[in-house]
PDB file of N, CA and C in Angstrom:
ATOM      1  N   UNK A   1      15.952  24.824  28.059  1.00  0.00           N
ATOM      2  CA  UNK A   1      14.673  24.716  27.384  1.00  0.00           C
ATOM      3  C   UNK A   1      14.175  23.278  27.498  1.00  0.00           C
ATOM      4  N   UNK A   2      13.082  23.414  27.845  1.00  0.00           N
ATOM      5  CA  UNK A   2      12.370  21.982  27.710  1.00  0.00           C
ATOM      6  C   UNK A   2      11.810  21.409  26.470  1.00  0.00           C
ATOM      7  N   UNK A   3      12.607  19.895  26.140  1.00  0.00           N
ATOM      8  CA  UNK A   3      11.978  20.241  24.953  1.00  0.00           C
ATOM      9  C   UNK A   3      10.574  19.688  24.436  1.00  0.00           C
ATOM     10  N   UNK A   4       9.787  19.144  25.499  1.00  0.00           N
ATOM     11  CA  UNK A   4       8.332  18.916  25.447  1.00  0.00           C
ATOM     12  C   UNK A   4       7.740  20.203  25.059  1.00  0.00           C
ATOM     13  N   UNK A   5       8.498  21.994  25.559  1.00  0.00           N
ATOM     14  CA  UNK A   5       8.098  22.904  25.257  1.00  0.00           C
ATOM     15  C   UNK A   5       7.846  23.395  23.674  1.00  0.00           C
ATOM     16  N   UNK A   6       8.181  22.364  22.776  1.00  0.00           N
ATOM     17  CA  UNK A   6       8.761  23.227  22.007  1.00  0.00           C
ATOM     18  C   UNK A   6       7.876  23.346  20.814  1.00  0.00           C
ATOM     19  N   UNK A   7       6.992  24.473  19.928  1.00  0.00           N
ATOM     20  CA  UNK A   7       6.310  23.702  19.646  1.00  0.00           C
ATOM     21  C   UNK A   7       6.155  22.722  17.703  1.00  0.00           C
ATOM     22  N   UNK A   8       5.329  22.487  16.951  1.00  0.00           N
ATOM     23  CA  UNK A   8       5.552  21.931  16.165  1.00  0.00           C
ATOM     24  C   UNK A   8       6.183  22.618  14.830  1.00  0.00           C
ATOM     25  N   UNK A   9       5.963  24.288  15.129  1.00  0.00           N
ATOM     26  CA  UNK A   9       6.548  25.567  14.111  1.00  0.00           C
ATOM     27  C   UNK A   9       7.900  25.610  14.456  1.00  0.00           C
ATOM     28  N   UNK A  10       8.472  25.366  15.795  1.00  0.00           N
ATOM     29  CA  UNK A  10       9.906  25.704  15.965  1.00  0.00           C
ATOM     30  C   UNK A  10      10.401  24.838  15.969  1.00  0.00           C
ATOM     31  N   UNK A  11      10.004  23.489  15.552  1.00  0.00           N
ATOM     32  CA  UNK A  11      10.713  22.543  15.671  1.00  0.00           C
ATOM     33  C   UNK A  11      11.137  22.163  14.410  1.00  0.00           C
ATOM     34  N   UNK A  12      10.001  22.824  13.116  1.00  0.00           N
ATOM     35  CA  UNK A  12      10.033  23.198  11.890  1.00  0.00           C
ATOM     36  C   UNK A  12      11.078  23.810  11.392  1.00  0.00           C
ATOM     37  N   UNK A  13      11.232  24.770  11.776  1.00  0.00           N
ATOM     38  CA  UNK A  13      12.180  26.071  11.818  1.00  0.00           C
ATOM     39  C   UNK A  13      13.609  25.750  12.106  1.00  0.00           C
ATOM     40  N   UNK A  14      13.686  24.923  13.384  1.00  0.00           N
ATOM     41  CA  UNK A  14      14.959  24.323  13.621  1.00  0.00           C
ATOM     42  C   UNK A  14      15.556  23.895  12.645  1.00  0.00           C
ATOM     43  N   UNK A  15      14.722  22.633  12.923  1.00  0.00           N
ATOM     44  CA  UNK A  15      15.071  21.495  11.317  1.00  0.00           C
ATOM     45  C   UNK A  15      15.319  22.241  10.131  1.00  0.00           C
ATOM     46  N   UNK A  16      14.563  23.265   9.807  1.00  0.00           N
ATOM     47  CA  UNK A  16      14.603  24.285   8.534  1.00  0.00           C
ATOM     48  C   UNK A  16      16.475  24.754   8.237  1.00  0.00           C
ATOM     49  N   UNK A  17      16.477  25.546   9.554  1.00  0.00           N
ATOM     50  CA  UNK A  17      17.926  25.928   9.703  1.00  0.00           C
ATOM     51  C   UNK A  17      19.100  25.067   9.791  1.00  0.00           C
ATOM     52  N   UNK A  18      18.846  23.909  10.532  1.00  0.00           N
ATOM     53  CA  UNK A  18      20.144  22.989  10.168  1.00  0.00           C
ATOM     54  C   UNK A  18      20.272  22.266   8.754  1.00  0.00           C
ATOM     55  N   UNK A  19      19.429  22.098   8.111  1.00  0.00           N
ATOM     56  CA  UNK A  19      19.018  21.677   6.606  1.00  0.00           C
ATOM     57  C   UNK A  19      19.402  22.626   5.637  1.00  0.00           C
ATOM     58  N   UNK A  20      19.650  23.959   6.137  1.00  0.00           N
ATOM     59  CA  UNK A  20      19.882  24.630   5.282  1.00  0.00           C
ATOM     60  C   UNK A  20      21.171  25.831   5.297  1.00  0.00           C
ATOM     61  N   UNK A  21      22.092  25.046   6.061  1.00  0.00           N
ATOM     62  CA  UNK A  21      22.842  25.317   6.518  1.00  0.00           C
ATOM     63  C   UNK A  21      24.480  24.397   5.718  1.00  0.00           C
ATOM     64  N   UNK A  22      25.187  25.601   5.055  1.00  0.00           N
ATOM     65  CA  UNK A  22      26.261  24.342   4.616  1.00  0.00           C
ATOM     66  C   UNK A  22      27.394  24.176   5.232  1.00  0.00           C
ATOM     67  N   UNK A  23      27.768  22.710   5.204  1.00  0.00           N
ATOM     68  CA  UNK A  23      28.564  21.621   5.738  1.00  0.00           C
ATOM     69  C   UNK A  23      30.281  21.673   5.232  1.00  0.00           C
ATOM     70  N   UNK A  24      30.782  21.965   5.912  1.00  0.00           N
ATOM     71  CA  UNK A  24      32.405  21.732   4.834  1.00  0.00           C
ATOM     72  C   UNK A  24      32.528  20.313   4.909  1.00  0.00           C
ATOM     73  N   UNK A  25      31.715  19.894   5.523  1.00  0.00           N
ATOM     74  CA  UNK A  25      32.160  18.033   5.599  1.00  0.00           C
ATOM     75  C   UNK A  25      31.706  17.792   4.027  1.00  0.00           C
ATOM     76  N   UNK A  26      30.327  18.461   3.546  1.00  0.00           N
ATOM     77  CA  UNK A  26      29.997  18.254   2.865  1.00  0.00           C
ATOM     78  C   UNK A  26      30.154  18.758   1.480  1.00  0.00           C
ATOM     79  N   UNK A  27      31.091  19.486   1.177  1.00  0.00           N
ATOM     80  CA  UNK A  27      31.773  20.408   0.111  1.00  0.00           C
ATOM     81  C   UNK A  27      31.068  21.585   0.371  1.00  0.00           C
ATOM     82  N   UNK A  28      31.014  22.002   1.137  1.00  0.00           N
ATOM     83  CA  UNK A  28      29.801  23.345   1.360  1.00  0.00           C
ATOM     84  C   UNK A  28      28.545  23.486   0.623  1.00  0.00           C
ATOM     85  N   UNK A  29      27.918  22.240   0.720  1.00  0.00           N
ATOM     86  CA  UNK A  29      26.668  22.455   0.192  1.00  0.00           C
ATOM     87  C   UNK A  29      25.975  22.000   1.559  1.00  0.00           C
ATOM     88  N   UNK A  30      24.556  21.566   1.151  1.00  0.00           N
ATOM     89  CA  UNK A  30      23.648  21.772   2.422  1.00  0.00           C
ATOM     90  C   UNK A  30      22.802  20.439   2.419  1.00  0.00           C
ATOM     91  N   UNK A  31      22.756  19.975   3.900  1.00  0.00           N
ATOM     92  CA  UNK A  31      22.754  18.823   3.678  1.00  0.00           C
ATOM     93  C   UNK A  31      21.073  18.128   2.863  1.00  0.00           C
ATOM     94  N   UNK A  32      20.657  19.098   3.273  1.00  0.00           N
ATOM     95  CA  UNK A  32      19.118  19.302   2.266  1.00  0.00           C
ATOM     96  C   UNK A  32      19.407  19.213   0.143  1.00  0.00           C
ATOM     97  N   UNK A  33      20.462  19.996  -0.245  1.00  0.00           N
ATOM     98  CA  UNK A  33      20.942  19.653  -1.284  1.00  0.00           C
ATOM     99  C   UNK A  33      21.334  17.905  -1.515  1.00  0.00           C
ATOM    100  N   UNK A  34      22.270  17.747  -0.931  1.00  0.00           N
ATOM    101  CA  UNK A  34      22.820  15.998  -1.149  1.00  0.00           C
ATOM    102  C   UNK A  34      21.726  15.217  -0.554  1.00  0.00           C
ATOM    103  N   UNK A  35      20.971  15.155   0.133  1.00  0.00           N
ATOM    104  CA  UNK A  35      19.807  14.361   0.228  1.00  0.00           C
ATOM    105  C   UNK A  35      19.067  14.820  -0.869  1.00  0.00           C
ATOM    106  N   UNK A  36      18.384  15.759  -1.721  1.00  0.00           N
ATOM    107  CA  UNK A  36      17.895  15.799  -2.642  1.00  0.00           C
ATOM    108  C   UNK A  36      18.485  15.007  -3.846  1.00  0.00           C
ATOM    109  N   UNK A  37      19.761  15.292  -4.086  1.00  0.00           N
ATOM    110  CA  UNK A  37      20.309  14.770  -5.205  1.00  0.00           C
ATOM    111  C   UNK A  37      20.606  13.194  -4.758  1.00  0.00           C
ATOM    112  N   UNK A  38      20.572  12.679  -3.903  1.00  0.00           N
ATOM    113  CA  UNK A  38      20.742  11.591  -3.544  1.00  0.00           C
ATOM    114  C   UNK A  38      19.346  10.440  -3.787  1.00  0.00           C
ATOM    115  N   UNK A  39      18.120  11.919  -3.900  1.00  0.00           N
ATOM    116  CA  UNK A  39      16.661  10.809  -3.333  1.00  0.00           C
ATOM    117  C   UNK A  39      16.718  10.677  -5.187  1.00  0.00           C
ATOM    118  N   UNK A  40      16.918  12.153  -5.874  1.00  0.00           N
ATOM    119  CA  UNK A  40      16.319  11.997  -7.285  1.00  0.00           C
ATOM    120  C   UNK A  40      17.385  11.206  -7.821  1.00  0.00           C
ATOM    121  N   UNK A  41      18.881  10.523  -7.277  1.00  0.00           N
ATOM    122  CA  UNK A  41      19.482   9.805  -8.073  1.00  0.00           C
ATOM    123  C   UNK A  41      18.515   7.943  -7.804  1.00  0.00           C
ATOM    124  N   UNK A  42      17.973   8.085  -6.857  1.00  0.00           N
ATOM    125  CA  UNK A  42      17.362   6.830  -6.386  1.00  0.00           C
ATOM    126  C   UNK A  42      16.422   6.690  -7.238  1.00  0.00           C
ATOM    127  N   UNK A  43      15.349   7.843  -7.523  1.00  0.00           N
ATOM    128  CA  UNK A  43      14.329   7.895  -7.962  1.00  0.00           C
ATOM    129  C   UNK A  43      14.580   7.069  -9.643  1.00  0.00           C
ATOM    130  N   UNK A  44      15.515   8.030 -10.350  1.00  0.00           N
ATOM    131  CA  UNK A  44      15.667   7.487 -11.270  1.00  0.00           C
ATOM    132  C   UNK A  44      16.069   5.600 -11.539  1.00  0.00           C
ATOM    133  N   UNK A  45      16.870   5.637 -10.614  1.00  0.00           N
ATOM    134  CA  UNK A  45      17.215   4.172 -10.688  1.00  0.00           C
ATOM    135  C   UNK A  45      16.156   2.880 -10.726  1.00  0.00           C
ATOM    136  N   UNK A  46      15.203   3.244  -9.859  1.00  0.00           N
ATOM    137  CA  UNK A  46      13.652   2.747  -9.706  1.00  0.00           C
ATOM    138  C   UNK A  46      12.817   2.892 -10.907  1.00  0.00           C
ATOM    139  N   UNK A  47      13.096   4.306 -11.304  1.00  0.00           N
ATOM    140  CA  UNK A  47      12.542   3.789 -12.231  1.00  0.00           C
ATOM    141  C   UNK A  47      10.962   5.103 -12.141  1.00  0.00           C
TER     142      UNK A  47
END
C-alpha cells in the first residue's frame, strides 16, 4: 500500500484502532486510557 494513498478517514481509523487497542506492556489498558489519565493528571497540576 502506498501510503500517500491513504486517505485522511483511514488514517483516522488506523490511529483509532491502535489507540484502542490494549497493551500488556501497559497493564492491559489502552494506550488512549494512560495518555488520558496522564494529560488530566497534568491538567490538574497546572492548575
Amino acid at each position: 500500500v502506498d501510503p500517500l494513498s491513504i486517505t485522511d478517514g483511514e488514517l483516522k481509523d488506523i490511529c483509532d484502532r491502535l489507540n484502542s487497542t490494549p497493551r500488556k506492556c501497559l497493564g492491559y489498558r489502552t494506550p488512549a486510557e494512560v495518555f488520558r489519565k496522564k494529560l488530566l493528571a497534568q491538567m490538574r497540576r497546572v492548575g
